[in-house]
N, C-alpha and C. Protein backbone atom coordinates (compact mmCIF):
# COMPACT_ATOMS: atom_id res chain seq x y z
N UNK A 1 24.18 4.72 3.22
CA UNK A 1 23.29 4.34 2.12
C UNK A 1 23.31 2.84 1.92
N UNK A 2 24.43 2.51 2.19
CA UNK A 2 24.93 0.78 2.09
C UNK A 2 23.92 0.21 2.62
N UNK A 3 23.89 0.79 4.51
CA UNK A 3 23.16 -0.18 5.57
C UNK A 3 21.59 0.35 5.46
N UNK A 4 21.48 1.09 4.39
CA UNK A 4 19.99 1.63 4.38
C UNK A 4 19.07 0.17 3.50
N UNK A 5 20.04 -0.03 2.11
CA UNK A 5 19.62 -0.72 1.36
C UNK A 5 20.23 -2.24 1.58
N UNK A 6 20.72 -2.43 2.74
CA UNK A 6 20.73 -3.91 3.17
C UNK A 6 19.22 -3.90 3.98
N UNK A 7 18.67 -3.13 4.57
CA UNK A 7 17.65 -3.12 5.71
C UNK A 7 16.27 -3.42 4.83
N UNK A 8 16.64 -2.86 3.70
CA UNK A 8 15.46 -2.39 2.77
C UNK A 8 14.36 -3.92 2.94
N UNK A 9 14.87 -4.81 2.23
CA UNK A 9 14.04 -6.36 2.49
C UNK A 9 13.15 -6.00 3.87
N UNK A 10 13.41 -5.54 4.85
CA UNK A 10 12.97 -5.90 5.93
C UNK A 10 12.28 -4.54 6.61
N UNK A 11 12.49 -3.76 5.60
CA UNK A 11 11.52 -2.19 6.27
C UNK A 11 9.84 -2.30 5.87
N UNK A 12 10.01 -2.85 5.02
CA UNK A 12 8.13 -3.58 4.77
C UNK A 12 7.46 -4.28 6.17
N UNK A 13 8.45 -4.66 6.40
CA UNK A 13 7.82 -5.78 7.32
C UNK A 13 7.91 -5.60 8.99
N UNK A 14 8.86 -4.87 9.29
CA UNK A 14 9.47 -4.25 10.30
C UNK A 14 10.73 -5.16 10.59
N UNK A 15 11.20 -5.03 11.68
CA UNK A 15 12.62 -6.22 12.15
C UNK A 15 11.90 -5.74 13.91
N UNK A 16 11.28 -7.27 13.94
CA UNK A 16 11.15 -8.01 15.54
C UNK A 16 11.95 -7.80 16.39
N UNK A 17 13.06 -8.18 16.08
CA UNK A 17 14.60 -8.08 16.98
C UNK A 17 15.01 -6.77 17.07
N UNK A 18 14.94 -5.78 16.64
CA UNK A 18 14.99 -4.41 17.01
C UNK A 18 13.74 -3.88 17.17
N UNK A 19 12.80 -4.72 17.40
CA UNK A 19 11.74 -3.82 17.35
C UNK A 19 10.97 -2.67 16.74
N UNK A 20 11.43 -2.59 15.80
CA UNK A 20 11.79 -1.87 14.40
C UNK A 20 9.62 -2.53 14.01
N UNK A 21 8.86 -0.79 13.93
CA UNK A 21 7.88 -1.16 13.42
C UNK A 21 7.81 -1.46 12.09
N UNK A 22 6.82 -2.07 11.09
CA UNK A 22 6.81 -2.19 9.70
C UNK A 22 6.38 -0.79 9.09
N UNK A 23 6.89 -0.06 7.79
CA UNK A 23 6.03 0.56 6.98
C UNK A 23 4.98 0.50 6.03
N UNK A 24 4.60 -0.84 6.10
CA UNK A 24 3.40 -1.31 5.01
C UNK A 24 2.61 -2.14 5.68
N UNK A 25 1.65 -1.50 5.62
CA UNK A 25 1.15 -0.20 4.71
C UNK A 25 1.22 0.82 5.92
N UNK A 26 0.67 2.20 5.15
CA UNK A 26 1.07 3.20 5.89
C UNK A 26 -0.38 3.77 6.18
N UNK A 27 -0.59 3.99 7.64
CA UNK A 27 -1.80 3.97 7.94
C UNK A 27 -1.48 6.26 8.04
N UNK A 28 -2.59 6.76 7.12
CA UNK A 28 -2.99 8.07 7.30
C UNK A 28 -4.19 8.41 8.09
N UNK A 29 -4.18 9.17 8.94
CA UNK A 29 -5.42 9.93 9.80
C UNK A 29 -6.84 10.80 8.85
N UNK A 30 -7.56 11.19 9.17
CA UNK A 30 -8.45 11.52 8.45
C UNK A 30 -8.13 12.78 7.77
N UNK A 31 -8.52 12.81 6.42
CA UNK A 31 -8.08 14.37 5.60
C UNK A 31 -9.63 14.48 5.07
N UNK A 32 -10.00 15.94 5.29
CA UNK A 32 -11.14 16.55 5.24
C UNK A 32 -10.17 17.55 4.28
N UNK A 33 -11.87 17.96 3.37
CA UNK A 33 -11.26 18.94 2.08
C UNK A 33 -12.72 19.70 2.09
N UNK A 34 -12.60 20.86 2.30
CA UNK A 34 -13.82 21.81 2.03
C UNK A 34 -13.59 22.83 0.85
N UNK A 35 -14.27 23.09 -0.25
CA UNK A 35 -13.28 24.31 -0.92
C UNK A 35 -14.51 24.79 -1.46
N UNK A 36 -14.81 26.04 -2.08
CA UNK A 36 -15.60 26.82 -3.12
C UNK A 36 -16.41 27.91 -2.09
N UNK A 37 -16.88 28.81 -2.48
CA UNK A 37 -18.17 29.39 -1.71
C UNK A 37 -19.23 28.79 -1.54
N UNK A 38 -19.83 29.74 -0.89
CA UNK A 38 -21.23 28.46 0.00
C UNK A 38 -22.23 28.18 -1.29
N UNK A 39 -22.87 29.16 -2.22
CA UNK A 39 -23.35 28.53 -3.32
C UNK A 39 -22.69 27.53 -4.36
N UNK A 40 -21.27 26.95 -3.72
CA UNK A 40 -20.83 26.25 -4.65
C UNK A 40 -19.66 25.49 -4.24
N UNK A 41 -20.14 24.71 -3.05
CA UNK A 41 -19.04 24.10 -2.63
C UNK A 41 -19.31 22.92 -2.52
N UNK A 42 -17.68 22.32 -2.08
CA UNK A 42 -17.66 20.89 -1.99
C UNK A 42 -16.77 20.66 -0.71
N UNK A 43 -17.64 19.84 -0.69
CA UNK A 43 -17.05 18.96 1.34
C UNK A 43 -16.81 17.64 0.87
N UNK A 44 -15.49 16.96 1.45
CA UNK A 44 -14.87 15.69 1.13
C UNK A 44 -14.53 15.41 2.30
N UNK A 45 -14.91 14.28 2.94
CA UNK A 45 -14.04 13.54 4.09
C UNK A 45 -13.47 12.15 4.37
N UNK A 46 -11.98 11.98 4.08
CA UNK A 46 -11.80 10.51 3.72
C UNK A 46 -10.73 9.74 4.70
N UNK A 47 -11.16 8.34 5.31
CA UNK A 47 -11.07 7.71 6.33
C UNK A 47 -10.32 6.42 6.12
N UNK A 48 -9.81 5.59 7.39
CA UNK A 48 -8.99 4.46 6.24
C UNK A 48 -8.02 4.26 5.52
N UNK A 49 -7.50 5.52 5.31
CA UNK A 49 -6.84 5.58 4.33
C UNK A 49 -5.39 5.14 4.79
N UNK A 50 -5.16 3.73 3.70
CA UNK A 50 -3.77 2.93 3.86
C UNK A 50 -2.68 3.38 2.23
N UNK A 51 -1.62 3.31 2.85
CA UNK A 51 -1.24 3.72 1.37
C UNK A 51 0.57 2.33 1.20
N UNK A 52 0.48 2.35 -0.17
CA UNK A 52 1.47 1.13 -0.11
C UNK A 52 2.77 1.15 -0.70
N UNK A 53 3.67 1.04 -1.13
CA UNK A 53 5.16 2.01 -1.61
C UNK A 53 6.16 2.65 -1.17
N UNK A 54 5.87 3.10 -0.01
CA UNK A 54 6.94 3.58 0.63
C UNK A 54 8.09 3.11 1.10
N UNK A 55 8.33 1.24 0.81
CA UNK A 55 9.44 1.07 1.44
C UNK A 55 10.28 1.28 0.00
N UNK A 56 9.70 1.22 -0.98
CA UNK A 56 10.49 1.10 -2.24
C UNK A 56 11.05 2.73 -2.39
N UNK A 57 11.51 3.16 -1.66
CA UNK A 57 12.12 4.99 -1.62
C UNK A 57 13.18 4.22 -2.39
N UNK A 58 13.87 5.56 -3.38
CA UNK A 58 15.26 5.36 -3.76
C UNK A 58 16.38 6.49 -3.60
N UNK A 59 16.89 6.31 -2.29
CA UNK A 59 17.92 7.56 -2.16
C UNK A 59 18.91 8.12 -3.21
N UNK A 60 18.52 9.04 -3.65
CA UNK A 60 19.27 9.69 -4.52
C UNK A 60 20.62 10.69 -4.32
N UNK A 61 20.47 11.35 -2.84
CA UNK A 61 21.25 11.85 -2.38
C UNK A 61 21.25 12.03 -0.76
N UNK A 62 22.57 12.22 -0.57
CA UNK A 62 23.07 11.88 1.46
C UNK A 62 23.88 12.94 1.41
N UNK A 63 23.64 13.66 2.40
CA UNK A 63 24.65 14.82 2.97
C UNK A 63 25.05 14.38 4.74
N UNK A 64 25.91 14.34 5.41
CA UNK A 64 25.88 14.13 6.57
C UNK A 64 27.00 14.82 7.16
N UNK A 65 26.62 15.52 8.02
CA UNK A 65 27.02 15.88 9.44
C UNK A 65 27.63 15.45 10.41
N UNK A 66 28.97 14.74 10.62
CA UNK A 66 28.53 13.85 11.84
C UNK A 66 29.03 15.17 13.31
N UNK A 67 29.62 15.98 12.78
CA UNK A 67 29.79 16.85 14.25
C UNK A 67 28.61 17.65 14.68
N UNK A 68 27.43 17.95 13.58
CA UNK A 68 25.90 18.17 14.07
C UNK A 68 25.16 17.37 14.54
N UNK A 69 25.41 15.93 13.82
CA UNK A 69 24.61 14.72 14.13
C UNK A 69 23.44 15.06 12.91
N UNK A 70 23.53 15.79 11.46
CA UNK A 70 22.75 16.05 10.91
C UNK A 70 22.75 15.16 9.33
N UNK A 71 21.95 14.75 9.41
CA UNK A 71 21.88 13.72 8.00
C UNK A 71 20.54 14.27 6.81
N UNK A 72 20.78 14.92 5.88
CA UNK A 72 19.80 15.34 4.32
C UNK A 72 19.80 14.43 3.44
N UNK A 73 18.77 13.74 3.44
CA UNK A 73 18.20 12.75 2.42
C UNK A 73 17.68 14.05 1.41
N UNK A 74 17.51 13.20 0.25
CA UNK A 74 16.92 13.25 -0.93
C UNK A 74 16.02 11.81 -1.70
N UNK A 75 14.85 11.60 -1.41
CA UNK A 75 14.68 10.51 -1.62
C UNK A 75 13.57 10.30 -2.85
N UNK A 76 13.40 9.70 -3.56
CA UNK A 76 12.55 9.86 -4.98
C UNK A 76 11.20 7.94 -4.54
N UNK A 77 10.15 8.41 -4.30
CA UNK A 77 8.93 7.65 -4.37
C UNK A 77 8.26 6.97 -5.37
N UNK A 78 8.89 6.54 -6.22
CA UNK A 78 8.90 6.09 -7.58
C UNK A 78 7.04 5.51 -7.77
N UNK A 79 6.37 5.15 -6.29
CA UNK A 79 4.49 5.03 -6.71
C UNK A 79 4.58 4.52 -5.29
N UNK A 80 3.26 5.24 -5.40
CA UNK A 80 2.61 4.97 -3.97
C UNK A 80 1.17 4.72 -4.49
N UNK A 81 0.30 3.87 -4.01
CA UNK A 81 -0.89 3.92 -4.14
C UNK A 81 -1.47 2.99 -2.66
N UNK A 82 -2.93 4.03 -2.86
CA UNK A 82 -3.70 4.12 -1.75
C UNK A 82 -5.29 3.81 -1.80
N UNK A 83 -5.73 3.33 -0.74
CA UNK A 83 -7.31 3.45 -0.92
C UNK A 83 -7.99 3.78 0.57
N UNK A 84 -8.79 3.76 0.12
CA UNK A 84 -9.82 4.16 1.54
C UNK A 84 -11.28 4.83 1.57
N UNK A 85 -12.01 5.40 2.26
CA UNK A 85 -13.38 5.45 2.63
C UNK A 85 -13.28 7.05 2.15
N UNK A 86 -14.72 7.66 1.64
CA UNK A 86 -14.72 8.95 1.13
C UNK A 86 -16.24 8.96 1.38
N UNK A 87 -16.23 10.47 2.16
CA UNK A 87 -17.90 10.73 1.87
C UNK A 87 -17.98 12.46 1.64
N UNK A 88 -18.81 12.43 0.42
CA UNK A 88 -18.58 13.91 -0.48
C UNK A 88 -20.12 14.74 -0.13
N UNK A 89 -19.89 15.76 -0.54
CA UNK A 89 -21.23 16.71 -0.65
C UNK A 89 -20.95 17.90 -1.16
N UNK A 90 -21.44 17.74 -2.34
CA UNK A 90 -21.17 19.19 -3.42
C UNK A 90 -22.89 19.97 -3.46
N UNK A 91 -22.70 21.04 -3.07
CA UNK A 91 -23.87 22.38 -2.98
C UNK A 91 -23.15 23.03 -4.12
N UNK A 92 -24.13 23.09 -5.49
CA UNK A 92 -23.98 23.79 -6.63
C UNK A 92 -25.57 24.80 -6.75
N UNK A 93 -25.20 25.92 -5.90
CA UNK A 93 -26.73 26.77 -6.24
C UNK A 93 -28.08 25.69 -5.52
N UNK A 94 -28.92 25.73 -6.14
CA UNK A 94 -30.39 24.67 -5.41
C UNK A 94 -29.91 23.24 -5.62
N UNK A 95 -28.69 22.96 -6.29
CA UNK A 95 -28.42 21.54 -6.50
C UNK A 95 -27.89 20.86 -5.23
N UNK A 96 -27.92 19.95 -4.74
CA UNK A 96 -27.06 18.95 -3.77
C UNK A 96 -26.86 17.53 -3.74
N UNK A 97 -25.78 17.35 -4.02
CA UNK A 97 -25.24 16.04 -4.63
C UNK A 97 -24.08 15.62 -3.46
N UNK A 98 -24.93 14.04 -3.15
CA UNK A 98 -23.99 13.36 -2.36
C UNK A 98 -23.46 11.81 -2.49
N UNK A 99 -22.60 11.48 -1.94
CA UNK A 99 -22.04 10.45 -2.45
C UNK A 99 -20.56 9.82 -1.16
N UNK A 100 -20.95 8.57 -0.80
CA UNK A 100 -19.78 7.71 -0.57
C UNK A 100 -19.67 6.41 -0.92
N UNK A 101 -18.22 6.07 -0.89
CA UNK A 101 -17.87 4.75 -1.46
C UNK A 101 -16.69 4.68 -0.79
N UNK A 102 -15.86 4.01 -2.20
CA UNK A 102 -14.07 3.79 -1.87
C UNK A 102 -13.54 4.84 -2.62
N UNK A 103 -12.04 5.10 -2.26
CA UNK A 103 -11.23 6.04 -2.86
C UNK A 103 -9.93 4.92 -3.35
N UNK A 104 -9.56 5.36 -4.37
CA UNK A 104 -8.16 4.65 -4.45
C UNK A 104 -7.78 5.66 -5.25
N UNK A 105 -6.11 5.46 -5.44
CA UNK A 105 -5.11 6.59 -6.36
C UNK A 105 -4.04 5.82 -6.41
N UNK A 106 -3.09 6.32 -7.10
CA UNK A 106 -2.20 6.57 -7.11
C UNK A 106 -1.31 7.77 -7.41
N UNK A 107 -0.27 7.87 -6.68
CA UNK A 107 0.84 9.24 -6.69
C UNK A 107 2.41 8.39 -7.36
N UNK A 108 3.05 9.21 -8.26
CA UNK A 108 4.03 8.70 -9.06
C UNK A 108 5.26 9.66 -8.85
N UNK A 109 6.69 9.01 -9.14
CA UNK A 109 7.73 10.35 -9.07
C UNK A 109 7.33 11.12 -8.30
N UNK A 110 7.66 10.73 -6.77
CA UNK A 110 7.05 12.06 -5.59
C UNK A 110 8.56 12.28 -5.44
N UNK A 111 8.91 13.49 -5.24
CA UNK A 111 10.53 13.44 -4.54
C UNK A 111 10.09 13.58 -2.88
N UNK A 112 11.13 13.52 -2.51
CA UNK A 112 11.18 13.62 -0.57
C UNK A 112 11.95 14.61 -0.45
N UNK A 113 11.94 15.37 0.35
CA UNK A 113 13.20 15.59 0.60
C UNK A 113 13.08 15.52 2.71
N UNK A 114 13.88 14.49 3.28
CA UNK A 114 14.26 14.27 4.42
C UNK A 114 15.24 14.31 5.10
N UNK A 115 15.08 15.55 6.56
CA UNK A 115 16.00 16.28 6.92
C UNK A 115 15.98 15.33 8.83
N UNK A 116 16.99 15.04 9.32
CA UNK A 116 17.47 14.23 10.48
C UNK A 116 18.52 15.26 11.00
N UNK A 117 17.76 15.41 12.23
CA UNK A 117 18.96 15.85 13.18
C UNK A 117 18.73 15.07 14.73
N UNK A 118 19.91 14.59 15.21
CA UNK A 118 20.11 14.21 16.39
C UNK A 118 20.89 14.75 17.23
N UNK A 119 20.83 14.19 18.36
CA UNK A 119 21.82 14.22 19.64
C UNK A 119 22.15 13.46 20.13
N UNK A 120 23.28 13.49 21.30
CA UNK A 120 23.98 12.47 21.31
C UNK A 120 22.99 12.17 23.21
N UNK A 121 23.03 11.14 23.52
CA UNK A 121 22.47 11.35 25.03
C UNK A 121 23.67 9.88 25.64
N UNK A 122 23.41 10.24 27.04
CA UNK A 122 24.31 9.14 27.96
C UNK A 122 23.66 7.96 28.43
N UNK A 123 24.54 6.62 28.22
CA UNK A 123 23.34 5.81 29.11
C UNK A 123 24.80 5.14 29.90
N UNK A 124 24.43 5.09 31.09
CA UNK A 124 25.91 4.33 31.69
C UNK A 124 27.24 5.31 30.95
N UNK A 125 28.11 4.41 30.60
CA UNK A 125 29.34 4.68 29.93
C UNK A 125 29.01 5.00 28.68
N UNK A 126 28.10 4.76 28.00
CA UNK A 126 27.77 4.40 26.91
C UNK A 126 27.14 5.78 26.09
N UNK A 127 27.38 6.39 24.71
CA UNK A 127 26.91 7.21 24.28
C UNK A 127 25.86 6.60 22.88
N UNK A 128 24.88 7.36 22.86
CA UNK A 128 23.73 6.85 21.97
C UNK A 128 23.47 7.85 21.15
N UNK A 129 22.72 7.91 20.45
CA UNK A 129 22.41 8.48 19.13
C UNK A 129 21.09 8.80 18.91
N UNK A 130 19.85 9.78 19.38
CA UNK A 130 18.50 9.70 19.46
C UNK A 130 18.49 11.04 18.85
N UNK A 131 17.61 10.49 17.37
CA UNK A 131 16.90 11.29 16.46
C UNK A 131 16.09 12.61 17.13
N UNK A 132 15.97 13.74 16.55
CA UNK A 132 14.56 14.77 16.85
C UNK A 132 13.81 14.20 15.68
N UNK A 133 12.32 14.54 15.73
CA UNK A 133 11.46 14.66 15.23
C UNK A 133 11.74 14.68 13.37
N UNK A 134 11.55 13.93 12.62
CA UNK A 134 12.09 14.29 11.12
C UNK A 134 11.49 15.31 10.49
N UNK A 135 12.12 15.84 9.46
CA UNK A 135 11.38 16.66 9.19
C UNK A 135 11.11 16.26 7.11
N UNK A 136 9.63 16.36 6.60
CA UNK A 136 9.68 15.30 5.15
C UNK A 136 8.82 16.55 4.71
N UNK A 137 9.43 16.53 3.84
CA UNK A 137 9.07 17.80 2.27
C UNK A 137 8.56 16.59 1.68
N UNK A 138 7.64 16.98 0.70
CA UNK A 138 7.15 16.00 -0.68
C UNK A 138 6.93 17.23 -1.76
N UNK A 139 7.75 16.92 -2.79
CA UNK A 139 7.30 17.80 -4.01
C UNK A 139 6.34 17.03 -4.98
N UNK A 140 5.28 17.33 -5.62
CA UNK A 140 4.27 16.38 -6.52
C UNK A 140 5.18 15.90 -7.44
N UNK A 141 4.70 14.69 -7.70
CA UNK A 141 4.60 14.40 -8.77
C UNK A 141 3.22 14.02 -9.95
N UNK A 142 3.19 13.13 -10.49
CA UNK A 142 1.74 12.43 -11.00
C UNK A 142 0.79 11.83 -9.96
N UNK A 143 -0.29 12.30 -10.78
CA UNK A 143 -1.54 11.72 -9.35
C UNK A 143 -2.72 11.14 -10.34
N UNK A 144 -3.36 9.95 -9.89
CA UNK A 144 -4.43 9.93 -10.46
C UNK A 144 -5.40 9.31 -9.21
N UNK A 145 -6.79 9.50 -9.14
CA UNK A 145 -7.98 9.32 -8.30
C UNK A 145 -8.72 9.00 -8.36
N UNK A 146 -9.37 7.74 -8.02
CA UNK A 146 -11.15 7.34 -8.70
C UNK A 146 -11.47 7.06 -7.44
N UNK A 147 -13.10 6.99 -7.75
CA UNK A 147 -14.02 7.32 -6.40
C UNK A 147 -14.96 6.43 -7.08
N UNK A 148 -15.71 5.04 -6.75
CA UNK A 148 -16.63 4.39 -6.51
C UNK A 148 -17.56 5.00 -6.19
N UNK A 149 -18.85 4.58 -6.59
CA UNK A 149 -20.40 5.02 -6.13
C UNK A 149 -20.94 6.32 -5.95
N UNK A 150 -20.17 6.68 -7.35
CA UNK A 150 -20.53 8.36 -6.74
C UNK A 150 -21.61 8.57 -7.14
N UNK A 151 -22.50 9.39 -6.05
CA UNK A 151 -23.62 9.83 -6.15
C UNK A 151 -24.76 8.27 -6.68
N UNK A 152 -24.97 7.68 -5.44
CA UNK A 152 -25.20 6.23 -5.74
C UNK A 152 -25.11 5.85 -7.26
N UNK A 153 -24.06 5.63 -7.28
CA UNK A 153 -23.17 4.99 -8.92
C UNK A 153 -23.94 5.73 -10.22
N UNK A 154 -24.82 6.76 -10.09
CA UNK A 154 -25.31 7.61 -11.45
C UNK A 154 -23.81 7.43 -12.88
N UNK A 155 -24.59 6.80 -13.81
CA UNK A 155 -23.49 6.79 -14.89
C UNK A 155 -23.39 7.65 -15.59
N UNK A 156 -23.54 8.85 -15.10
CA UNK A 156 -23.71 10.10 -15.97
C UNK A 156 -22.38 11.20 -15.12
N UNK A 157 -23.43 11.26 -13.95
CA UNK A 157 -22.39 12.23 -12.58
C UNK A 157 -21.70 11.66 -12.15
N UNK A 158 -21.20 10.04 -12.08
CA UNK A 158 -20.12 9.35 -11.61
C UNK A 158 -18.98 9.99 -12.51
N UNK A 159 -18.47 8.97 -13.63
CA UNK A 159 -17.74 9.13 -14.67
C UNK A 159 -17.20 10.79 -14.75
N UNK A 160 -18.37 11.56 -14.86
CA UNK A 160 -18.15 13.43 -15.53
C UNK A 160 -17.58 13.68 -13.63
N UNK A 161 -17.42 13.43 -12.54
CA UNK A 161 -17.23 14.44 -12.10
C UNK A 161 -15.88 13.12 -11.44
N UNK A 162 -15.63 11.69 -11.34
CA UNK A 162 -14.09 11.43 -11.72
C UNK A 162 -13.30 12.27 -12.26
N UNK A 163 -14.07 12.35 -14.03
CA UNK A 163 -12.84 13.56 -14.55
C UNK A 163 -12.23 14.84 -13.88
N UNK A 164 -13.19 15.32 -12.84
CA UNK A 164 -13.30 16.81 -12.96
C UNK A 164 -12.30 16.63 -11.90
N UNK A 165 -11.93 15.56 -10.69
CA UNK A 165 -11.06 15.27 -9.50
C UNK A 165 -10.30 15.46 -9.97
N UNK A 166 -10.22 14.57 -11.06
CA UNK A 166 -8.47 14.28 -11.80
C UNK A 166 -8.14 15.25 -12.19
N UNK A 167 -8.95 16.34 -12.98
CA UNK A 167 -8.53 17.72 -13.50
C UNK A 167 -7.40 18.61 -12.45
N UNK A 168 -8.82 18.70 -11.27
CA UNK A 168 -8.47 19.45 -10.33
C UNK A 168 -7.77 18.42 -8.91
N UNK A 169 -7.00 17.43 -9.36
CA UNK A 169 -6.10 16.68 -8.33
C UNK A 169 -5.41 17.44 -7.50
N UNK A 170 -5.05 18.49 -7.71
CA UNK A 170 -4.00 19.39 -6.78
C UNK A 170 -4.77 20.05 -6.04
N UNK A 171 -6.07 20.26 -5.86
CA UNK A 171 -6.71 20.48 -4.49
C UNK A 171 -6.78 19.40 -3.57
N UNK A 172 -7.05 18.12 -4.26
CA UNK A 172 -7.13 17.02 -3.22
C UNK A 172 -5.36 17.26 -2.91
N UNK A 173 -4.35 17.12 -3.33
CA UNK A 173 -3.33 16.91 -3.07
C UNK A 173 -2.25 17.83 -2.36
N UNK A 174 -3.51 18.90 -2.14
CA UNK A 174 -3.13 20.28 -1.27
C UNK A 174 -3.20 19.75 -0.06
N UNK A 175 -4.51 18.54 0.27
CA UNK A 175 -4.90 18.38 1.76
C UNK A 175 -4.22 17.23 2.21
N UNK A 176 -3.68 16.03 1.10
CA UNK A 176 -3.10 14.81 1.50
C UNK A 176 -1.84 15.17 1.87
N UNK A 177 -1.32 16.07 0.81
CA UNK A 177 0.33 15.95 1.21
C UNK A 177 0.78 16.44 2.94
N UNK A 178 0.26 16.97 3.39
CA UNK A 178 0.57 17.56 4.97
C UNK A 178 0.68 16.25 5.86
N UNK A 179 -0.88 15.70 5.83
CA UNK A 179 -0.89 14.04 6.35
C UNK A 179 0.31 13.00 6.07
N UNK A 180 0.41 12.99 4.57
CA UNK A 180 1.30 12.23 4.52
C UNK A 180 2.84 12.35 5.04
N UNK A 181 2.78 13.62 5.20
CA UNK A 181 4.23 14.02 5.25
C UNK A 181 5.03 14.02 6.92
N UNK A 182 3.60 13.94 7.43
CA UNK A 182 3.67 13.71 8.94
C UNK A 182 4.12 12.72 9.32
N UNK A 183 2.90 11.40 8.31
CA UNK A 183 3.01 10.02 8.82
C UNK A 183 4.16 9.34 8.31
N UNK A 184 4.66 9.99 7.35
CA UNK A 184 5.91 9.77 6.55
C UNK A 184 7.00 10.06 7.95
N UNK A 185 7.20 11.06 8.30
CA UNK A 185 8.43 11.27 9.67
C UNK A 185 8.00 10.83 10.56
N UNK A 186 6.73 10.68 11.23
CA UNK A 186 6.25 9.94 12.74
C UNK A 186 7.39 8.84 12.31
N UNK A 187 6.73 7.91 11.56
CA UNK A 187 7.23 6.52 11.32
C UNK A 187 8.62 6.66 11.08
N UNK A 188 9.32 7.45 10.09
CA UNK A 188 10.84 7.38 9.98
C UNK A 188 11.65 7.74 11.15
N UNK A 189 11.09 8.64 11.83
CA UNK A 189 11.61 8.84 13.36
C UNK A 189 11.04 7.88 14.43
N UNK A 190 10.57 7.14 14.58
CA UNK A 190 10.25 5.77 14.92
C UNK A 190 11.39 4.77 14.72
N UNK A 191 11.42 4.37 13.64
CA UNK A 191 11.96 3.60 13.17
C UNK A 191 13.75 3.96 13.45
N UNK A 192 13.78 5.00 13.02
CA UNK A 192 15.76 5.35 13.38
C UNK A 192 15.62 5.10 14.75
N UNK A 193 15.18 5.76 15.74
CA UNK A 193 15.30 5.78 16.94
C UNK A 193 15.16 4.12 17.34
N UNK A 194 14.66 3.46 17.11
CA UNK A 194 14.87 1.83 17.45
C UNK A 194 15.68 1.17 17.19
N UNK A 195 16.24 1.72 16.16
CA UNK A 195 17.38 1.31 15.70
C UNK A 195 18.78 1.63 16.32
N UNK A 196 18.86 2.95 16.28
CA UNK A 196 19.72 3.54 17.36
C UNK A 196 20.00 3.39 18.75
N UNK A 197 18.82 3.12 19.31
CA UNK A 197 18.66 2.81 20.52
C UNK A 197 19.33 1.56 21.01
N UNK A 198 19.18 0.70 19.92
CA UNK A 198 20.30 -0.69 20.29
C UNK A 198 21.52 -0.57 19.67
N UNK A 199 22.49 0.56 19.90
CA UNK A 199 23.80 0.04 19.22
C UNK A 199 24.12 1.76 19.86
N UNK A 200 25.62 1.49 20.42
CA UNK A 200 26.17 2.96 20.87
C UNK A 200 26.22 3.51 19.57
N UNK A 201 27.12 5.12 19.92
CA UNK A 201 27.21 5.49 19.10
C UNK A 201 28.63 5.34 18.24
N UNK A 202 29.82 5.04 18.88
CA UNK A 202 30.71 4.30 18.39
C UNK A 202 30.79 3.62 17.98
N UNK A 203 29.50 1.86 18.11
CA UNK A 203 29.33 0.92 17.13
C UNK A 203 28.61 1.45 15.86
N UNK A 204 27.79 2.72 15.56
CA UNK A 204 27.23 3.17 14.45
C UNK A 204 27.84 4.03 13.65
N UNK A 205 28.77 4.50 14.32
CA UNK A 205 29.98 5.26 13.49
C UNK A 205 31.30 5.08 14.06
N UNK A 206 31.79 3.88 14.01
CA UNK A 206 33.36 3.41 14.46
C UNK A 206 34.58 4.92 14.05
């Protein structure tokens, strides 16, 4: 936890010398959201999407393994916020209402929970330390969502159907959290493994 939060300064940015990529911002793949029946649905597809906070994690709890090579984070996301490209289409009965712009949010008090298991592999004499795949839970926390130009900026259906996102945030947040939770371990298993990769495993656990 020590050498987590000495690194911290420098996980924004990445570290050159280990080759260590940056986490900020955190680039997400496209999340598409379809939901309702056909007389009454809504199609969302949003692109771009960078999100910013994640180096500020605060480990709350460490369990470790070292004869599994297994390490359980507990980590608390104290805000993340994000923006990016959105293009909507709500079919209400003969109605059809469309709309793109920008998306931005923010997500508050997310917990983590991040699970590490490794193995040990040979190089020369030398024994190393290479991560599997991470594995990142996110439990919700607070969310809020606004959407620019909705329905070319109408000040009537803009404003009234903001609210109705924010109401119903936990459908959007049904489709983000999977994405995020991916790009959340791609990158953390990235990142250990570069790290690891330059230092045996006796210099990382004397």
């Amino acid at each position: 936890m020590n050498s987590v939060d000495e690194l911290r300064p420098k996980i924004s940015k990445g570290i050159p010398e280990l080759d260590v990529p940056g986490i900020e911002p955190l680039s997400l793949g496209q999340i598409a959201l379809a939901r309702g029946p056909q007389g009454a649905k809504l199609t969302a597809v949003v692109n771009d999407v960078k999100v910013r906070g994640p180096s500020n994690f605060i480990i709350q709890e460490l369990k470790s393994d070292l004869n599994k090579n297994r390490f359980d984070f507990k980590l608390l996301l104290p805000r993340l916020d994000f923006h990016g490209k959105y293009k909507m289409d709500i079919q209400v009965l003969l109605l059809r209402l469309q709309g793109r712009g920008n998306i931005t949010g923010t997500f508050k008090e997310y917990a983590c929970n991040v699970t590490m298991r490794g193995h040990k592999e040979k190089r020369g004499e030398e024994e190393f330390l290479k991560f599997d795949p991470f594995k990142v839970k996110l439990r919700v926390g607070q969310s809020s969502i606004f959407l620019t130009n909705l329905f070319d900026g109408d000040p009537v259906l803009g404003p009234a159907t903001n609210r109705v996102i924010n109401e119903n945030s936990q459908l959007f947040l049904q489709e983000i959290s999977p994405v995020l939770e991916r790009s959340l371990a791609d990158l953390f298993t990235e990142m250990a493994n570069k790290i690891t990769s330059k230092f045996t495993y006796k210099e990382l656990f004397p």
